[in-house]
N, C-alpha and C. Protein backbone atom coordinates (compact mmCIF):
# COMPACT_ATOMS: atom_id res chain seq x y z
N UNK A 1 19.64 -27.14 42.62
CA UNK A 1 18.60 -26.50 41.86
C UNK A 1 19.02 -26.37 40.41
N UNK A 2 17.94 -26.71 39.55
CA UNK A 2 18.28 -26.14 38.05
C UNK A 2 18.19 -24.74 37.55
N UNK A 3 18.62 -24.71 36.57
CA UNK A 3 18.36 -23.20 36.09
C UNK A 3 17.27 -23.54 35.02
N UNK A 4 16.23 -22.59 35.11
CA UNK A 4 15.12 -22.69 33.94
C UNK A 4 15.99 -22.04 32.64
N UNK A 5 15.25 -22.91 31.51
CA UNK A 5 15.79 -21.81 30.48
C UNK A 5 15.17 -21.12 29.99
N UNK A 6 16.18 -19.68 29.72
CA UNK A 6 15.53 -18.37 29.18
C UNK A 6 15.22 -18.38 27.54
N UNK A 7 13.88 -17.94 27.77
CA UNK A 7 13.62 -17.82 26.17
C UNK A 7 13.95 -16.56 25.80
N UNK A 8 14.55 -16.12 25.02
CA UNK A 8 14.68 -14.85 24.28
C UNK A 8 13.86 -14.86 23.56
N UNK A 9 12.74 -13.34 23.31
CA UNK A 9 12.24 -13.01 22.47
C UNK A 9 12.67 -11.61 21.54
N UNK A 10 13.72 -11.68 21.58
CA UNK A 10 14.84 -10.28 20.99
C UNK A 10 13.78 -10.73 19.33
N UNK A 11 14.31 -9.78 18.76
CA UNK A 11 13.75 -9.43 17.18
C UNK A 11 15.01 -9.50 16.49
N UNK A 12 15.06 -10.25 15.63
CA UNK A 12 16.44 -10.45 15.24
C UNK A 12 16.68 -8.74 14.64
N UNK A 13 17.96 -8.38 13.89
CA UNK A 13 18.03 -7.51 13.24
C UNK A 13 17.85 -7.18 11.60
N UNK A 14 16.36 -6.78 11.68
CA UNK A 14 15.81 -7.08 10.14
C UNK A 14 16.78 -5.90 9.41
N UNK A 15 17.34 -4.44 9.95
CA UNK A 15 18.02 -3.73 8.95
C UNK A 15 19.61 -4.02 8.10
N UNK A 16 19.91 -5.15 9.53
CA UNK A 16 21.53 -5.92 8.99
C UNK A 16 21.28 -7.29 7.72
N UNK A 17 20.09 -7.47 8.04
CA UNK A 17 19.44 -8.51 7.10
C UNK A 17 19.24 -8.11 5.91
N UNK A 18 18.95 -6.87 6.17
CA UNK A 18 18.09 -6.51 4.67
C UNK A 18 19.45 -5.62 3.99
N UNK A 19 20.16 -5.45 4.54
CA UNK A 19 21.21 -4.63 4.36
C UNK A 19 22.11 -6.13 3.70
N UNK A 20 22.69 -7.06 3.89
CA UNK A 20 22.95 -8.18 3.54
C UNK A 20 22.58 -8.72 2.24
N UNK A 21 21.52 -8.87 2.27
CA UNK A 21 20.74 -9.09 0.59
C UNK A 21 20.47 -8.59 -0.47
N UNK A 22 20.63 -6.92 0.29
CA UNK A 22 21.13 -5.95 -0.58
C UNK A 22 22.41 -6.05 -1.76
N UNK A 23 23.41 -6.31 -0.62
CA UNK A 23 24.66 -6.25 -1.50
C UNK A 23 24.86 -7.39 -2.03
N UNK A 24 24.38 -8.48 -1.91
CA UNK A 24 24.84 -9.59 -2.42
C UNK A 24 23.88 -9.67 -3.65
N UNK A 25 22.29 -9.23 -3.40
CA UNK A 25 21.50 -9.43 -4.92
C UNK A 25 20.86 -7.37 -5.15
N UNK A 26 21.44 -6.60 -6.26
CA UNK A 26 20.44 -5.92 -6.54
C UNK A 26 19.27 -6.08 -6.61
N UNK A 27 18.58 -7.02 -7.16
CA UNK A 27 17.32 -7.42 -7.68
C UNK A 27 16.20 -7.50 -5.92
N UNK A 28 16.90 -7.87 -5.07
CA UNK A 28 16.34 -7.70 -3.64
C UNK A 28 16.51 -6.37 -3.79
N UNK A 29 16.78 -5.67 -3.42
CA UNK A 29 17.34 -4.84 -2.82
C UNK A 29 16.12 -3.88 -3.92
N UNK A 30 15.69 -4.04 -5.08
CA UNK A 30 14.17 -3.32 -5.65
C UNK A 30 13.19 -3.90 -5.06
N UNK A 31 13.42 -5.34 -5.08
CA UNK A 31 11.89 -5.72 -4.19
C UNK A 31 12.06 -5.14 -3.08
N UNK A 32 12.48 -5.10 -2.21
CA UNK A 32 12.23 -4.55 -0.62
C UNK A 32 11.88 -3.09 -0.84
N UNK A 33 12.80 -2.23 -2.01
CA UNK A 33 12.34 -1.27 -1.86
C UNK A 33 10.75 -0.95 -2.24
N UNK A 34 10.27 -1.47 -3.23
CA UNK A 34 8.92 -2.22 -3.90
C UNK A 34 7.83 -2.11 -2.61
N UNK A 35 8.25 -3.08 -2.02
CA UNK A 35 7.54 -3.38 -0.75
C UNK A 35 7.60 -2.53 0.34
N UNK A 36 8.35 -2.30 0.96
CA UNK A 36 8.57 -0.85 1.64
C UNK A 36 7.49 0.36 0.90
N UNK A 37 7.39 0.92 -0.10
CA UNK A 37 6.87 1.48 -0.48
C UNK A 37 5.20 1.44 -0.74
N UNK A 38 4.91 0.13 -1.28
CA UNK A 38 3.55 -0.67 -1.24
C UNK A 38 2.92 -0.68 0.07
N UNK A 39 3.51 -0.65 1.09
CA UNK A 39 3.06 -0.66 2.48
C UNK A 39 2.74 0.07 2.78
N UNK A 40 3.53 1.32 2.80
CA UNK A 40 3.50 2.85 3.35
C UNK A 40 2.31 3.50 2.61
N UNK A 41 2.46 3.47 0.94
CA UNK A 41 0.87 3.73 0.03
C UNK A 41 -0.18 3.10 1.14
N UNK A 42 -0.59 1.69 0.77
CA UNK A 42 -1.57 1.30 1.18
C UNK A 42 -1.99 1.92 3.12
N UNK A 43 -1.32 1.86 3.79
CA UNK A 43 -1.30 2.24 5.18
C UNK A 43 -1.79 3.76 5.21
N UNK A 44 -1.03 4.67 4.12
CA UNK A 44 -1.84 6.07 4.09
C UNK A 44 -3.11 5.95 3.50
N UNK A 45 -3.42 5.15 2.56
CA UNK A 45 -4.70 5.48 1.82
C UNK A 45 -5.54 4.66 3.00
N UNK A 46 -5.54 3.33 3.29
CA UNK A 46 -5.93 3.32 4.78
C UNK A 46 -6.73 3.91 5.25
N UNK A 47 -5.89 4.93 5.91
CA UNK A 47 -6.17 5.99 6.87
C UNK A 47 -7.18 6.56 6.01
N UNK A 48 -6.47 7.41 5.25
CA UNK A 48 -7.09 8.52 4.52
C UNK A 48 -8.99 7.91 4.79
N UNK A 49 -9.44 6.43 3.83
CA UNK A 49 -10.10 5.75 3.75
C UNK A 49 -11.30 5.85 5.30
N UNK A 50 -10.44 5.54 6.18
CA UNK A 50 -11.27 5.55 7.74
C UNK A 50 -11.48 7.05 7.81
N UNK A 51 -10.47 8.21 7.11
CA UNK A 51 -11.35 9.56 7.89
C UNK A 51 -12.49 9.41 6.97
N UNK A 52 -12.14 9.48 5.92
CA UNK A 52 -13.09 9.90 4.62
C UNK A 52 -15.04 9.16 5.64
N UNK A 53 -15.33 7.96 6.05
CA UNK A 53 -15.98 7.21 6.43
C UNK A 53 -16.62 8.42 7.28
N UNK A 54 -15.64 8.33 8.50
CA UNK A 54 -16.13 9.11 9.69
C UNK A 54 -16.43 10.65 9.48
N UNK A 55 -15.86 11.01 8.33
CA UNK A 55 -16.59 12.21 7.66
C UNK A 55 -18.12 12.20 7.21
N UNK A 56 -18.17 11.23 6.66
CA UNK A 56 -19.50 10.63 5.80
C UNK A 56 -20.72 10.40 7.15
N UNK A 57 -20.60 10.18 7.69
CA UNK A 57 -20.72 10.09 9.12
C UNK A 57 -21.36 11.41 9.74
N UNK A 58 -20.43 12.24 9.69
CA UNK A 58 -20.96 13.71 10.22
C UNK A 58 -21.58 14.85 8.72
N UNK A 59 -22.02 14.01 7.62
CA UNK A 59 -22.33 14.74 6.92
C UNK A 59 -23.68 15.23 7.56
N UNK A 60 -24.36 16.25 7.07
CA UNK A 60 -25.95 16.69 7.46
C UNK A 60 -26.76 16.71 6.30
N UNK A 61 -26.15 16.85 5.17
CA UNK A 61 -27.18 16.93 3.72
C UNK A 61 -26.67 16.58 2.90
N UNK A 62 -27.40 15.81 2.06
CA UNK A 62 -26.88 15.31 0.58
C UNK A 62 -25.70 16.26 -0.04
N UNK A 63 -25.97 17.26 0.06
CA UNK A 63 -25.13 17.96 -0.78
C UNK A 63 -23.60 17.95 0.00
N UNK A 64 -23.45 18.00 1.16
CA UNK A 64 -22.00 18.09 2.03
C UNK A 64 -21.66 16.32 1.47
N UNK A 65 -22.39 15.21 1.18
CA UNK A 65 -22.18 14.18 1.32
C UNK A 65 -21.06 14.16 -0.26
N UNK A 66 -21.73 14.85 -1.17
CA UNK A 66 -21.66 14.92 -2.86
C UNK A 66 -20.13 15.57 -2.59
N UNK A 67 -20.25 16.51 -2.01
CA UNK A 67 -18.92 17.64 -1.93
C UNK A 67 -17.87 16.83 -1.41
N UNK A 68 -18.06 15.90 -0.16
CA UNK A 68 -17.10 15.10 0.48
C UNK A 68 -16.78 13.71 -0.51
N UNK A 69 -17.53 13.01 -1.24
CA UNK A 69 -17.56 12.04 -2.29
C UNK A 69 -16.25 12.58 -3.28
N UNK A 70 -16.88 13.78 -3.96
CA UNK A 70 -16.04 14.68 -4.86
C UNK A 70 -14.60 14.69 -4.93
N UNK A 71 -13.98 15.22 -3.17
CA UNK A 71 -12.97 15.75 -2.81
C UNK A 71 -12.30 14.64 -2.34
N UNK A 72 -12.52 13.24 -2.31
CA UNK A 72 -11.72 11.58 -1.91
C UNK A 72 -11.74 11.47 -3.00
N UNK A 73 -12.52 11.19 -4.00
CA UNK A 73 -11.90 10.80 -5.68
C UNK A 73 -11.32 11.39 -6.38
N UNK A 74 -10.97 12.85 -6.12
CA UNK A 74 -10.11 13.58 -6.45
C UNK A 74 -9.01 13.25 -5.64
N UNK A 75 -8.88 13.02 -4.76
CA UNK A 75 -7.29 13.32 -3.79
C UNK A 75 -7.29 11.24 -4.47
N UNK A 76 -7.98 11.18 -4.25
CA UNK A 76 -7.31 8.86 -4.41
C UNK A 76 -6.83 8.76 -5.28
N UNK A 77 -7.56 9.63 -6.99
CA UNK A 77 -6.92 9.68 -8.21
C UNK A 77 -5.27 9.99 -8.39
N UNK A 78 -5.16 11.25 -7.53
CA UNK A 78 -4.13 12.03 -7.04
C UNK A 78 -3.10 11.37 -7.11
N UNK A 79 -3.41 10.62 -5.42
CA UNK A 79 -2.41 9.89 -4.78
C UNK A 79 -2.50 8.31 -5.60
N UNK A 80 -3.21 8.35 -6.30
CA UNK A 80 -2.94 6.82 -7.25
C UNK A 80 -1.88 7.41 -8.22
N UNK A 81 -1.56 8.34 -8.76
CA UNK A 81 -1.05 8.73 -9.95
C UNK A 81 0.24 9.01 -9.47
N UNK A 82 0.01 9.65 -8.39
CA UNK A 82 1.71 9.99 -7.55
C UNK A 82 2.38 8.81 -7.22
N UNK A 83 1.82 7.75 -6.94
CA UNK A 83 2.15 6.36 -6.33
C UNK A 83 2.85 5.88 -7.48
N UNK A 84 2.03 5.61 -8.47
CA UNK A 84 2.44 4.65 -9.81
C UNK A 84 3.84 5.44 -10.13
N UNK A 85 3.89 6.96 -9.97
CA UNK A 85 5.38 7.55 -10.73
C UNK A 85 6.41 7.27 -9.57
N UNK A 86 6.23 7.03 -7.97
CA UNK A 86 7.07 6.41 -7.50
C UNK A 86 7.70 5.19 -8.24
N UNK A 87 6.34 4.04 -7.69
CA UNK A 87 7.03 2.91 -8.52
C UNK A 87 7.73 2.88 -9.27
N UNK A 88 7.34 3.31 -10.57
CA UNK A 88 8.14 3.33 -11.72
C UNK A 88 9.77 4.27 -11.81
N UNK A 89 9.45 4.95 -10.84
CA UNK A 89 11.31 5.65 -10.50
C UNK A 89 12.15 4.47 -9.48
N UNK A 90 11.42 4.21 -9.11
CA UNK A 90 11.87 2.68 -8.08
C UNK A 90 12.40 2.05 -8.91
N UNK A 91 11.76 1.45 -9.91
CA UNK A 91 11.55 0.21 -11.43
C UNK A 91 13.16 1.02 -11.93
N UNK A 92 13.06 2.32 -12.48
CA UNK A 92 14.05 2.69 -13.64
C UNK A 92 15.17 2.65 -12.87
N UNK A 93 15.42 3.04 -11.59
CA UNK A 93 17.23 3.35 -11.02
C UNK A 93 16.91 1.83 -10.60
N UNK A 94 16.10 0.76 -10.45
CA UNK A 94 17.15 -0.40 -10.04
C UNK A 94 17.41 -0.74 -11.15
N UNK A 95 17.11 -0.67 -12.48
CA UNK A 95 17.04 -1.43 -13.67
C UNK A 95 18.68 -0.33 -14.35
N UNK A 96 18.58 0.98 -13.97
CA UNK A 96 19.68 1.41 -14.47
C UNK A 96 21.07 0.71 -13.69
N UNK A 97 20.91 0.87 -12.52
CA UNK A 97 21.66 0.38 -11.27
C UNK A 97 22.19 -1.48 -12.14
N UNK A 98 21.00 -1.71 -12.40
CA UNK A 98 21.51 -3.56 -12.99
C UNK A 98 22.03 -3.50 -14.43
N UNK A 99 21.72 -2.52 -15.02
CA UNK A 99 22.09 -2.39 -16.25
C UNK A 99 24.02 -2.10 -16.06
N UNK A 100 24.11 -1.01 -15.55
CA UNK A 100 25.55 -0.77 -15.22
C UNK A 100 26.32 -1.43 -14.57
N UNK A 101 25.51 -2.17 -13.64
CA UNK A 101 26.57 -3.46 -12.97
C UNK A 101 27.07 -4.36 -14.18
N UNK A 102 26.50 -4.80 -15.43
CA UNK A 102 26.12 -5.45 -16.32
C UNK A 102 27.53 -5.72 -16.97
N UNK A 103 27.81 -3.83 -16.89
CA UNK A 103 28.71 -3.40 -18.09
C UNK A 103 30.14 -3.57 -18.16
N UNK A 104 31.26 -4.10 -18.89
CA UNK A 104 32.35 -4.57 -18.69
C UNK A 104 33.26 -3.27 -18.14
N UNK A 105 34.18 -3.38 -17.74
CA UNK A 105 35.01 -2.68 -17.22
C UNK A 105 36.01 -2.15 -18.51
N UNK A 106 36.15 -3.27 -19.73
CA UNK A 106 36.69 -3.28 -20.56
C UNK A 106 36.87 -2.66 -21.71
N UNK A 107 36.21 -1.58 -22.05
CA UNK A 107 35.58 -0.90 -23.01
C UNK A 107 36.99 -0.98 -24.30
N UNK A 108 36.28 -1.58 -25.45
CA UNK A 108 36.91 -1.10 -26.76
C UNK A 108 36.85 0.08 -27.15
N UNK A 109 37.98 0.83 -27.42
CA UNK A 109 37.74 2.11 -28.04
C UNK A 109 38.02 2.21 -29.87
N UNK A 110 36.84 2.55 -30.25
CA UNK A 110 36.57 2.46 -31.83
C UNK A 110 37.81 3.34 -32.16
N UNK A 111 37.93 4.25 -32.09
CA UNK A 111 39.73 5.21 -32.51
C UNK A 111 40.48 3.94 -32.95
N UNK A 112 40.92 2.96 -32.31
CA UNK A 112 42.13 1.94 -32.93
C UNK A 112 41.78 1.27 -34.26
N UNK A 113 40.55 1.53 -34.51
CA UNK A 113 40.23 0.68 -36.04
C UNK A 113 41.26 1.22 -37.44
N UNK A 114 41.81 0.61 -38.06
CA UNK A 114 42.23 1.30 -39.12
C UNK A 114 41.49 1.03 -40.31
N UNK A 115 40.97 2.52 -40.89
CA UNK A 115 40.42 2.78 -42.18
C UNK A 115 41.14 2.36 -43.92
């Protein structure tokens, strides 16, 4: 008799992966965080998006409709504004993070100049 062969459908290990590309490129290591983050935004607003609907849904009068309209463009503005100052703290520590890798180990010290 033969032996059939087994397919593995294991998931490789995306955190040793990503952990890998990390150390070898900073510049990954902002995109993923980039993306990681872009996902999680979009996936909450999402949501948020489907209650807001099914709210709209159980409104009874124009006016609950106006009040519920109101209170999603207020919170989306919100959470748009909170989002963008993520990003951009994302943006500044990898850019500080690459800036300092940058920097020589070597530093001249101005004191030795003679006047």
């Amino acid at each position: 008799m033969t032996k059939s062969a087994k397919k593995t459908t294991a998931k490789p290990d995306t955190e040793a992966l990503t952990a890998a590309m990390a150390t070898g490129n900073p510049a990954a290591r902002m995109w993923l965080d980039i993306m990681t983050e872009s996902t999680r935004f979009v996936s909450e607003r999402l949501q948020n998006d489907l209650e807001t609907q099914q709210a709209m849904l159980r409104c009874q009068t124009p006016a609950d409709l106006v009040q519920l309209q109101s209170e999603f463009f207020r919170r989306a503005v919100q959470q748009y504004t909170s989002e963008a100052q993520r990003m951009f703290d994302i943006m500044t520590e990898a850019t500080g993070n690459t800036v300092k890798d940058t920097k020589t180990s070597t530093k001249r010290g101005y004191d030795d100049i003679p006047v």
